[in-house]
Protein backbone atom coordinates (compact mmCIF):
# COMPACT_ATOMS: atom_id res chain seq x y z
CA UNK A 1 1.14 190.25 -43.76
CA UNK A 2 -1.42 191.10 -46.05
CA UNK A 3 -0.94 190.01 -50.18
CA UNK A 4 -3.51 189.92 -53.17
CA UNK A 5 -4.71 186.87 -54.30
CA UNK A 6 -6.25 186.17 -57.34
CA UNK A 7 -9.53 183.92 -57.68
CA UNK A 8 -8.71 181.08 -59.55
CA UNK A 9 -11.85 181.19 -61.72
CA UNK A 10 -10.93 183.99 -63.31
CA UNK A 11 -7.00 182.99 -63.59
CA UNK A 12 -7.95 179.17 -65.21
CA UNK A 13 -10.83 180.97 -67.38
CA UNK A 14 -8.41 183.13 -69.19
CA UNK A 15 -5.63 180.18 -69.37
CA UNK A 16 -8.03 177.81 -70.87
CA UNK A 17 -7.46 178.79 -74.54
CA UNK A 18 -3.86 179.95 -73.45
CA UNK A 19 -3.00 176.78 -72.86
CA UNK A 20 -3.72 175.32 -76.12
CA UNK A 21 -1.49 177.46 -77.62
CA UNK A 22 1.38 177.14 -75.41
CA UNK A 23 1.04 173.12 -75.97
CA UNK A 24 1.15 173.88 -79.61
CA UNK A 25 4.18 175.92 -79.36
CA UNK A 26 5.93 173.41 -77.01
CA UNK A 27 5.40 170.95 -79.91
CA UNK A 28 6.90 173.01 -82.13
CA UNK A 29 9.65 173.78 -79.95
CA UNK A 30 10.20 169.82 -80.30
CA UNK A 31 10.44 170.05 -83.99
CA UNK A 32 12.91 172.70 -83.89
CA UNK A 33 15.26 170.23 -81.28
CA UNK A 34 18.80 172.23 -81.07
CA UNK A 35 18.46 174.70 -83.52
CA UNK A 36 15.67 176.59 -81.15
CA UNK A 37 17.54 179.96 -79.73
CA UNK A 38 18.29 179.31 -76.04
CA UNK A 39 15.94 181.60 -73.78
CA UNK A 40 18.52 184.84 -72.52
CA UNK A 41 18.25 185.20 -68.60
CA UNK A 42 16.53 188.29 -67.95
CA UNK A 43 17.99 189.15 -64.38
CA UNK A 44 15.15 189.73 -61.78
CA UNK A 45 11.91 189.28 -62.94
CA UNK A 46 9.04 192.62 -61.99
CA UNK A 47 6.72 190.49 -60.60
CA UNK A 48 6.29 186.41 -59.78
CA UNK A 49 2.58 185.51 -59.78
CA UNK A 50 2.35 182.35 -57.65
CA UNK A 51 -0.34 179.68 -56.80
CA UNK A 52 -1.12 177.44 -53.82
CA UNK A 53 -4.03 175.80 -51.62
CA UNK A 54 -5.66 176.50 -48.01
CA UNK A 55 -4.50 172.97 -46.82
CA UNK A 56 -2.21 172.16 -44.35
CA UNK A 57 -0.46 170.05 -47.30
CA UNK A 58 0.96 173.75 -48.33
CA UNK A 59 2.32 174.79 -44.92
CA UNK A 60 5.32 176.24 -46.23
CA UNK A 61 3.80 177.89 -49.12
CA UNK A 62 1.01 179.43 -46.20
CA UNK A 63 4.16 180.33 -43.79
CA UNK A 64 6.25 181.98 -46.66
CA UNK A 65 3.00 183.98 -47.06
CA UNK A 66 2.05 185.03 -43.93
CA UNK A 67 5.77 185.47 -42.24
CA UNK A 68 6.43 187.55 -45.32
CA UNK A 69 9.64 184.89 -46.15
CA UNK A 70 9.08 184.89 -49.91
CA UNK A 71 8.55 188.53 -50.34
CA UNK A 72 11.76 189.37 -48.30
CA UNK A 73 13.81 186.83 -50.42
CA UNK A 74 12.16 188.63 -53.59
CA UNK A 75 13.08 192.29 -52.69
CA UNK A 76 11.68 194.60 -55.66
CA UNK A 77 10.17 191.25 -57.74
CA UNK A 78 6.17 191.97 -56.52
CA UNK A 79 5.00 188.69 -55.27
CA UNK A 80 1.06 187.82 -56.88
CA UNK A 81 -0.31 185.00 -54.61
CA UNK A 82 -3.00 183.36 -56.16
CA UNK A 83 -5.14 180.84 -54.69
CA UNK A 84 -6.41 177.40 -56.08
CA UNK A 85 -8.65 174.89 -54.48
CA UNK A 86 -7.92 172.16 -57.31
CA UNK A 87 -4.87 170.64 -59.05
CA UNK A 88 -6.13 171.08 -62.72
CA UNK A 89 -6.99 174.54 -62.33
CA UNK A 90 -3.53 175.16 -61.12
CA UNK A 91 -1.88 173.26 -63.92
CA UNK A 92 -4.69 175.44 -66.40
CA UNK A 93 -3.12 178.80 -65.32
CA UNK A 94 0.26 177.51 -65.07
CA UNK A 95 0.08 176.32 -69.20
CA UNK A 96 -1.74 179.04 -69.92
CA UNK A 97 0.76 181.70 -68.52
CA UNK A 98 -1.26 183.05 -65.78
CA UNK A 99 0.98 182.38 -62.91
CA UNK A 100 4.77 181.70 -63.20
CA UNK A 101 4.87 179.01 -60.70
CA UNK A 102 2.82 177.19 -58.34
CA UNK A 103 2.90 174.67 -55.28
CA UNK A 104 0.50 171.55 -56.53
CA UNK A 105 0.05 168.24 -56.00
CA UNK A 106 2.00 165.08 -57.86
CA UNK A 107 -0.34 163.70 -59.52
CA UNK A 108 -1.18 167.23 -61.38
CA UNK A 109 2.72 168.21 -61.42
CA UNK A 110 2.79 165.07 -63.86
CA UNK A 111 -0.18 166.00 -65.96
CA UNK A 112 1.48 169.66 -66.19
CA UNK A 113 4.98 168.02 -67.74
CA UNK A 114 3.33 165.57 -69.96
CA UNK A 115 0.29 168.08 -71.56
CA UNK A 116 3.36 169.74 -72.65
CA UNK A 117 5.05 167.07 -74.04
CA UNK A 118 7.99 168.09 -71.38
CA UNK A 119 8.51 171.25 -72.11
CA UNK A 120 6.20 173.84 -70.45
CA UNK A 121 7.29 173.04 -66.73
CA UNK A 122 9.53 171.99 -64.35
CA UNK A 123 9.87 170.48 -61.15
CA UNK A 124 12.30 172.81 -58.72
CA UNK A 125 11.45 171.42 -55.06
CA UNK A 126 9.51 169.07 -52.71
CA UNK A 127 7.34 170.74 -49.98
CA UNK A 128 5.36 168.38 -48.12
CA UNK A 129 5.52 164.25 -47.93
CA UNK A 130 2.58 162.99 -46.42
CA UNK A 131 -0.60 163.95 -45.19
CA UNK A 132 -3.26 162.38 -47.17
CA UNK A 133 -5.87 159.74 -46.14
CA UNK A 134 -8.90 158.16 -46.72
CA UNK A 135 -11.07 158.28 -44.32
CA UNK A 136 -14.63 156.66 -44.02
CA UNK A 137 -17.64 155.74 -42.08
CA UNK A 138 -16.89 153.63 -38.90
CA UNK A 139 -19.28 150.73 -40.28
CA UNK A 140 -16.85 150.53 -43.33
CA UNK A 141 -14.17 148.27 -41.65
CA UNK A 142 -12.62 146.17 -45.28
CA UNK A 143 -12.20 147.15 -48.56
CA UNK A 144 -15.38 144.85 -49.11
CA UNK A 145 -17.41 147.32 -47.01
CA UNK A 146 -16.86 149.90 -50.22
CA UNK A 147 -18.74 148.20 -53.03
CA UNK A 148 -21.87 150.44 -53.63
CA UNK A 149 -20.87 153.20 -51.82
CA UNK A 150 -19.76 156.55 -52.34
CA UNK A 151 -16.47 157.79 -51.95
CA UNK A 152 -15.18 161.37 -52.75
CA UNK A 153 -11.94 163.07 -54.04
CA UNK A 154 -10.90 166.40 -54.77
CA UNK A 155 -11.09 166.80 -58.34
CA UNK A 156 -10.42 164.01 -60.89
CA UNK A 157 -7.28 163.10 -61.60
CA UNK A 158 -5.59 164.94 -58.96
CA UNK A 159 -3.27 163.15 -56.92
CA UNK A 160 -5.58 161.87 -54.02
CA UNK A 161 -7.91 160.73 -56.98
CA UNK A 162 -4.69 158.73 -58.68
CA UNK A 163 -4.30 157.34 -55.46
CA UNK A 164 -8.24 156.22 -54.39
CA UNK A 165 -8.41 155.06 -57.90
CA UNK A 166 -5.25 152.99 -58.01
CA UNK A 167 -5.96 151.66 -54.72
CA UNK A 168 -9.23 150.16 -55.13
CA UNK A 169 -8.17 148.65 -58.90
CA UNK A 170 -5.59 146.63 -56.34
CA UNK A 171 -8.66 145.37 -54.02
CA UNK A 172 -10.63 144.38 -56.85
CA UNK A 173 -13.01 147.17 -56.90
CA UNK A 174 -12.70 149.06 -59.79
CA UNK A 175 -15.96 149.88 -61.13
CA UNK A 176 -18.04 148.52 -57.95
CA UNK A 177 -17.44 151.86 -55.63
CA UNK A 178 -19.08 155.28 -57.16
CA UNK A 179 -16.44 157.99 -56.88
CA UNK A 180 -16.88 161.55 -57.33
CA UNK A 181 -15.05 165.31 -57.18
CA UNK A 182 -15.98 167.89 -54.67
CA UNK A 183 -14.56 170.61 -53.46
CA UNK A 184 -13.29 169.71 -49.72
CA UNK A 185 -15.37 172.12 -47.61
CA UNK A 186 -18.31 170.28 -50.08
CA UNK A 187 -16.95 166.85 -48.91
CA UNK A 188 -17.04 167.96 -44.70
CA UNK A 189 -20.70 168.88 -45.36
CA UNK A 190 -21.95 165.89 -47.62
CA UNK A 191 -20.25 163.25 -45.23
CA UNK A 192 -22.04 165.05 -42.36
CA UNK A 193 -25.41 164.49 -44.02
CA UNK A 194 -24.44 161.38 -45.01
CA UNK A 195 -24.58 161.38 -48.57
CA UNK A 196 -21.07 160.14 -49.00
CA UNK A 197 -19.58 157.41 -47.38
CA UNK A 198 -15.92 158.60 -47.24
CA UNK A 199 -13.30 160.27 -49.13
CA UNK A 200 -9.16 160.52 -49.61
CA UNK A 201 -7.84 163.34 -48.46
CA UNK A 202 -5.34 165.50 -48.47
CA UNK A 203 -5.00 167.77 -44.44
CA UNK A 204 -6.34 169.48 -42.92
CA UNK A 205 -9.65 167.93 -44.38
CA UNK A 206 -8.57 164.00 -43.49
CA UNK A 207 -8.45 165.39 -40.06
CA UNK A 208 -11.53 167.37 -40.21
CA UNK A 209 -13.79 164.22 -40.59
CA UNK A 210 -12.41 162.28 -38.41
CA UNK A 211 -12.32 164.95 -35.64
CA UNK A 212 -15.37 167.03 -36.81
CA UNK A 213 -18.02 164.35 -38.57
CA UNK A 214 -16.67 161.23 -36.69
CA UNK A 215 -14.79 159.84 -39.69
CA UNK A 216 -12.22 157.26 -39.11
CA UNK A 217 -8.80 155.89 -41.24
CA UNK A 218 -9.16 153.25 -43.49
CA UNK A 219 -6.05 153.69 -45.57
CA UNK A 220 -3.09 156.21 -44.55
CA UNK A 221 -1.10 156.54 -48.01
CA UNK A 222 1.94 156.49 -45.98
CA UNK A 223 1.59 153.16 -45.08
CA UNK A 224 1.68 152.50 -48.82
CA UNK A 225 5.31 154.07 -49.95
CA UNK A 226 8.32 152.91 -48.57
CA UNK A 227 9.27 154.69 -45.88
CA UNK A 228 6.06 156.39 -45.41
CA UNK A 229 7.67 159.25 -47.92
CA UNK A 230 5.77 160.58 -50.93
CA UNK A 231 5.11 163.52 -52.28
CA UNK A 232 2.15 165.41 -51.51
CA UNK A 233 3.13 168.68 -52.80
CA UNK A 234 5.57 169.97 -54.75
CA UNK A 235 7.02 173.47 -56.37
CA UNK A 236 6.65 173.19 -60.19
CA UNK A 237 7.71 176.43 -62.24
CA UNK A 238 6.94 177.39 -66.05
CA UNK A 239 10.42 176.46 -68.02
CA UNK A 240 10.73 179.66 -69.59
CA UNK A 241 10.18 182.03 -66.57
CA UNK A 242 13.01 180.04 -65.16
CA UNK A 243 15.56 180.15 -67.66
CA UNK A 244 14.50 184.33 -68.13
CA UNK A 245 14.99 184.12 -64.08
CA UNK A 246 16.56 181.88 -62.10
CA UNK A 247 17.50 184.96 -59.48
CA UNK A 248 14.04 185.38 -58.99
CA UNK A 249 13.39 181.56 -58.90
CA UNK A 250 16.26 181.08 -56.86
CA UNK A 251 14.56 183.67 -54.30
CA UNK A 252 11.81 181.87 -53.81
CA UNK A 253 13.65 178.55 -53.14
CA UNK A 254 15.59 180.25 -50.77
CA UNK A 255 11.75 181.99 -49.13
CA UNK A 256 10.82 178.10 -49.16
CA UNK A 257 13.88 176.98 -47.09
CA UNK A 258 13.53 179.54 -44.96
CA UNK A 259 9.51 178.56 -44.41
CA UNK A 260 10.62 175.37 -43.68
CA UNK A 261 13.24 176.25 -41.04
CA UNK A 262 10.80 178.18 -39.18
CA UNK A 263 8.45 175.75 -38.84
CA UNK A 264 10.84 173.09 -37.71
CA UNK A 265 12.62 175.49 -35.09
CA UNK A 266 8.88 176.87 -33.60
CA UNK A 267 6.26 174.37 -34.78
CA UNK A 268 3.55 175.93 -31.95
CA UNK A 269 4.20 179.60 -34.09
CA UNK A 270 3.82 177.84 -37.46
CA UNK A 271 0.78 176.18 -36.65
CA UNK A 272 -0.43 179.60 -35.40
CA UNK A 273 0.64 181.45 -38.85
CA UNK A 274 -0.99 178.71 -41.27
CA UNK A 275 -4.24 179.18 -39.27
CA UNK A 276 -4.22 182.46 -39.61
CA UNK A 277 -4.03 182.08 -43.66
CA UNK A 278 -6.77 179.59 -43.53
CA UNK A 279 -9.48 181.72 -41.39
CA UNK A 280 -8.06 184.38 -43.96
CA UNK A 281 -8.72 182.45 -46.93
CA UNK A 282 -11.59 180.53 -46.09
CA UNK A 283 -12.79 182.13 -43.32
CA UNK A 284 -12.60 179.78 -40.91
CA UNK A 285 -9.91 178.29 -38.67
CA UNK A 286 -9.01 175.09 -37.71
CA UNK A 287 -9.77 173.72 -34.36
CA UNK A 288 -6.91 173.34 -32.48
CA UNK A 289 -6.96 169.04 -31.89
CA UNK A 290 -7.52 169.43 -35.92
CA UNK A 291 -4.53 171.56 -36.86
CA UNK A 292 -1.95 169.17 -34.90
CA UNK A 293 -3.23 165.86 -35.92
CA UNK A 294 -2.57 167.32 -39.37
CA UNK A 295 0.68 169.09 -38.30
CA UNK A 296 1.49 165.25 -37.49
CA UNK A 297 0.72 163.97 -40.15
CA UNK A 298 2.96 165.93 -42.30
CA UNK A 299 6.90 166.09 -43.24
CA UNK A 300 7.59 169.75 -44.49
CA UNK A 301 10.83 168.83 -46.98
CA UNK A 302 12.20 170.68 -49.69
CA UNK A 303 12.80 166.88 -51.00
CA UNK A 304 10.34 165.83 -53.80
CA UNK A 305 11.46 162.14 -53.67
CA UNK A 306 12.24 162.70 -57.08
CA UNK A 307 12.67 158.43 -57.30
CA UNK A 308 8.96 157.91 -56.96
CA UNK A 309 7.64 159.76 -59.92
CA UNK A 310 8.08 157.34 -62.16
CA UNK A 311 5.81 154.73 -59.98
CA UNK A 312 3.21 157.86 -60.12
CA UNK A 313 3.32 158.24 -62.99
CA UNK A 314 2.41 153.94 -63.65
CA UNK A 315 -0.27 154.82 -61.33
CA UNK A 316 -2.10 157.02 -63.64
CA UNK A 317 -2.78 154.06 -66.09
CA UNK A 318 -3.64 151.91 -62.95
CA UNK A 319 -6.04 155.09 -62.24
CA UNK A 320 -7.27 155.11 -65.60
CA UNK A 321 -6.24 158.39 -65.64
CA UNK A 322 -4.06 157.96 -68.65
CA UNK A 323 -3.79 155.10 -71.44
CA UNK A 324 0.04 155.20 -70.65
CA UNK A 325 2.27 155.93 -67.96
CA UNK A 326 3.32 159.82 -68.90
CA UNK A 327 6.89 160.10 -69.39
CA UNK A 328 8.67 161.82 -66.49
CA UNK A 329 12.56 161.93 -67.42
CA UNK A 330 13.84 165.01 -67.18
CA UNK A 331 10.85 166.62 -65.27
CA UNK A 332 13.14 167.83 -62.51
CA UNK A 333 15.83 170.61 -62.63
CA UNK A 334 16.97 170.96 -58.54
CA UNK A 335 20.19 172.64 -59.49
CA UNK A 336 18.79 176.28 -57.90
CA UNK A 337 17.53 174.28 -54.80
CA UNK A 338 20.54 172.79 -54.39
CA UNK A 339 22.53 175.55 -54.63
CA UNK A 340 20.50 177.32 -51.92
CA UNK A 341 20.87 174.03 -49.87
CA UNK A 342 24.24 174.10 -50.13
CA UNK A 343 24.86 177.71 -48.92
CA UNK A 344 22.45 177.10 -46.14
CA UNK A 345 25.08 174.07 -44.92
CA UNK A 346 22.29 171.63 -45.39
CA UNK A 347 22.09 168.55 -47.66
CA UNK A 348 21.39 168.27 -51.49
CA UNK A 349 18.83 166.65 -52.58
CA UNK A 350 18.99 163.69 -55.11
CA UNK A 351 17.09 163.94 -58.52
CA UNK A 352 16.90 159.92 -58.66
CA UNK A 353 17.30 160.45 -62.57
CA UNK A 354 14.59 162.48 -62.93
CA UNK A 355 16.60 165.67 -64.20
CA UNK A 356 18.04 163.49 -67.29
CA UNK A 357 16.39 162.70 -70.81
């Protein structure tokens, strides 16, 4: 299926200033407390303008794309993909009013609620748990091994970042390890040459250096949650286009389900569809050992394991991301996802608290 999709250069240039404003108004919005008009809802909304990543961390979001799931569930509401390569510049357009919703990453879900000040956005599904890793050079066996090396994430304070950075403050090694942000095809090609000595991940890039450049695991963040469940990515949605919408939100949680389903009933044609996006979008394709140990690395879930946002949130002081832990309660609002879950015969899922102030 073929879809336009917006660079996000030009999306996050024009929502930088945007986005000032809208935090401004949310603040105000805070000062008016209940005497603020409640938004009307619109009915169907003419278009949604939606953002997501080439990594196999978006699977559904790449599946509702290429099988055409979303746009079906959306009928006359034109669908505007847009694509991202970073966190922030997803959370930039999404302020800013450039796209309506987008599938992102924790740690930059968080940052999107608390710019804000809890207003601007809102947390309507789960997509994937798991998949992200860091991966170094074989000589680096300990967390000793690190200190004066150089170790890459995607973009600072995205979640992988939160993660390294949190991490290595437990080990003792904050401020002994260099860290910086490159793009991940940038990371593939600098660890090839040598010039970094590892980097956490999110797939298929983990995957890629291991397979491709001869990486190995030091750390899988699964092994660090209990469980093995986190979220990875996530379905976050501007506040006001859902209250204006929900039918038009509630179609693309239903597009989601469905992208979910058809992976788990046909994996083999799933992997085949998501690869086809990525040689689309980045114009290459993944090698076929490369695309299942990522495939296996991955839970596709509409869950967003609402319960450990508030620990991710702690971890962006451990991070040094932010002074204080940003304040998540009432981040989440799963009643449309639950609603589709529930006519689908499948289970709810649990806000953990999360959709209360």
């Amino acid at each position: 299926m073929k879809h336009i999709t917006r660079t996000p250069r030009a999306v996050a240039a024009a929502a930088v200033a945007v986005a000032l404003l809208v935090v401004a108004g949310c603040s105000r919005a805070d000062k008016a407390g209940d005497d603020a008009a409640p938004v009307a809802d619109k009915g169907a909304a003419t278009e949604l303008r939606l953002g997501y990543f080439p990594n196999v961390t978006h699977a559904p979001a790449l599946i509702g794309l290429g099988e055409g799931l979303f746009a079906k569930e959306l009928g006359s509401t034109k669908l505007v993909p847009t694509k991202f390569n970073a966190g922030g510049d997803a959370v930039t357009a999404l302020l800013g009013g450039s796209i309506d919703a987008t599938f992102v990453g924790s740690g930059p879900a968080i940052n999107a609620y608390a710019k804000s000040k809890g207003e601007a956005a809102r947390l309507i599904a789960g997509t994937v748990s798991g998949g992200a890793q860091f991966v170094v050079k074989p000589t680096i066996t300990k967390p000793d091994d690190l200190a004066g090396k150089t170790i890459v994430t995607p973009q600072l304070g995205n979640t992988q970042d939160v993660a390294l950075k949190k991490w290595l403050e437990e080990k003792g090694l904050t401020g002994k390890v260099k860290i910086t942000n490159l793009e991940n095809a940038q990371t593939l090609d600098a660890f090839k040459k040598g010039e970094v000595d590892g980097a956490w991940l999110p797939e298929p890039w983990s995957s890629r250096l291991i397979i491709d450049a001869g990486a190995k695991v030091l750390v899988d963040e699964a092994d660090l949650w209990p469980g093995g469940k986190f979220p990875t990515t996530v379905l976050i949605v501007r506040t006001q286009y859902l209250k204006e919408h929900p039918a038009t939100v509630k179609a693309l949680l239903t597009g989601l389900v469905a992208s979910i389903d058809a992976a788990s009933t046909d994996k083999a044609t799933a992997e085949k569809t998501v690869n086809a996006q990525l040689l689309a979008l980045t114009g290459k394709a993944l090698k076929q050992p490369v695309i299942d140990r990522a495939f296996s690395k991955i839970e596709l879930t509409t869950d967003p394991v609402a319960s450990t946002f508030p620990q991710l949130a702690k971890d962006q002081v451990s991070a040094k991301i932010a002074k204080e832990a940003p304040d998540v309660a009432g981040f989440a609002d799963l009643t449309l996802l639950n609603e589709v879950l529930k006519a689908a015969g499948k289970p709810e899922v649990d806000a953990a608290g999360l959709d209360k102030k």
